[in-house]
Protein backbone atom coordinates (compact mmCIF):
# COMPACT_ATOMS: atom_id res chain seq x y z
CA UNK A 1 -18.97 -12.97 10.03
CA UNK A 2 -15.43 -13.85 10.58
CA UNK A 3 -13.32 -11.06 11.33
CA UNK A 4 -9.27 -11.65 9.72
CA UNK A 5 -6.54 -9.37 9.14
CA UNK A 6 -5.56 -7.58 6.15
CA UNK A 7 -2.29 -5.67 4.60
CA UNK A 8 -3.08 -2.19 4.08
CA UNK A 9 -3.20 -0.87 0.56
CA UNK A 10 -2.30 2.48 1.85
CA UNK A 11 1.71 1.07 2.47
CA UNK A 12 2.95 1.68 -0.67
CA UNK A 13 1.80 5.21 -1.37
CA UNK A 14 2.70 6.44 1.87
CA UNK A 15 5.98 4.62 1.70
CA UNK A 16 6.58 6.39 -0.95
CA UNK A 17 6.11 10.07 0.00
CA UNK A 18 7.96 9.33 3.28
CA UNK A 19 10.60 8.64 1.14
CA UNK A 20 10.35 11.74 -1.11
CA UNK A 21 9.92 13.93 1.88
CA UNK A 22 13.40 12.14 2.86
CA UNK A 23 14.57 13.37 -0.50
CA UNK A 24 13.71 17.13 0.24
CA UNK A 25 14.73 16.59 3.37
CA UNK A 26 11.82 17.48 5.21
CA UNK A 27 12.13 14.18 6.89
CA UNK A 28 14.67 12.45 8.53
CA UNK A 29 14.60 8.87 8.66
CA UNK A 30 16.60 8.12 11.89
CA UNK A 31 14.48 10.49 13.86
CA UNK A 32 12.02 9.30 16.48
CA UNK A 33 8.17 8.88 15.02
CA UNK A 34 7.26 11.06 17.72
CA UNK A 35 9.43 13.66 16.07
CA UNK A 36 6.31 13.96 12.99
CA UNK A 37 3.21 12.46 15.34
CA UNK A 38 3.68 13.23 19.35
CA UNK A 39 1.60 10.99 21.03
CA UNK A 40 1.25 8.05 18.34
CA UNK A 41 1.51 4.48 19.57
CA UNK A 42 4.63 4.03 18.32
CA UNK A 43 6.15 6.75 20.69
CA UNK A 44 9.00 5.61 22.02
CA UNK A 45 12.66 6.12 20.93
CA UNK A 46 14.02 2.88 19.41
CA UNK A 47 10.34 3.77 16.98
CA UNK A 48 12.33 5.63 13.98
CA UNK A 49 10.90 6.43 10.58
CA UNK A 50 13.15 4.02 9.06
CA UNK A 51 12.27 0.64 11.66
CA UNK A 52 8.41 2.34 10.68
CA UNK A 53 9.20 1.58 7.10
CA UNK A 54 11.17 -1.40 7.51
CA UNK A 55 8.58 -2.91 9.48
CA UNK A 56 10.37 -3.40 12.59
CA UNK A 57 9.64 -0.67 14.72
CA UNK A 58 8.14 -2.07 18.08
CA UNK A 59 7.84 -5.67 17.31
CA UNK A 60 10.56 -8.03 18.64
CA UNK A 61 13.03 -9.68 16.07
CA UNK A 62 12.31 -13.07 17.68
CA UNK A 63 9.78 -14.57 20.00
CA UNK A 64 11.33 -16.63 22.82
CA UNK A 65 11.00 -20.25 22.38
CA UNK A 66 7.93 -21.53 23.05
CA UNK A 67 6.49 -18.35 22.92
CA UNK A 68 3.84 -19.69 20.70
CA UNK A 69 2.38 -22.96 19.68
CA UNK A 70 3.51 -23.24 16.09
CA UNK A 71 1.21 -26.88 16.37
CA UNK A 72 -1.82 -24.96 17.40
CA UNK A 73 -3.76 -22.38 14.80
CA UNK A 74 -2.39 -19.30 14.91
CA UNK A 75 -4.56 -16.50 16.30
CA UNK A 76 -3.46 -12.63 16.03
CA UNK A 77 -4.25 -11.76 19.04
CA UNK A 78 -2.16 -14.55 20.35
CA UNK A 79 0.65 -13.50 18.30
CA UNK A 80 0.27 -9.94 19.56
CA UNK A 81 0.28 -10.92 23.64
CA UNK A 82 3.43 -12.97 22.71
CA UNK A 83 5.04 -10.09 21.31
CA UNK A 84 3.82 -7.94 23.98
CA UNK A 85 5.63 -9.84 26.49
CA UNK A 86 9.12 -9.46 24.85
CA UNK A 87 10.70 -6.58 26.69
């Protein structure tokens, strides 16, 4: 078996109640993530709701060069030590 990654199907649905609970204000989308879940990975400041939805909170915006090799296959957990090391 080969394992490979795969987009969650739950990202849309839960996308969108964040967003209603937004609406009724029950959630505020420039709070910290460990605001709603103390303790989750993602807890650390810069981690907001909104970077959570937009996909951008704790991963750098750009890898230093040579960071990777684009040449070479691309393995996940490659990508995810390079990202790692971005401070």
């Amino acid at each position: 078996a080969t394992l490979f990654p795969l987009s969650s199907a739950g990202k849309l649905p839960i996308g969108l109640l964040l967003l209603r609970l937004v609406d009724q204000r029950v959630v505020d989308l420039d709070a910290p993530v460990a605001t709603y879940l103390p303790g989750a990975a993602g807890d650390h400041p810069r981690a907001t709701i909104r970077r959570l939805l937009a996909h951008a909170a704790g991963l750098p915006l750009e890898l230093p060069v040579g960071a990777l090799e684009y040449g070479a296959p691309l393995r996940v957990v490659d990508f995810i030590r390079a990202c790692a090391r971005v401070p």
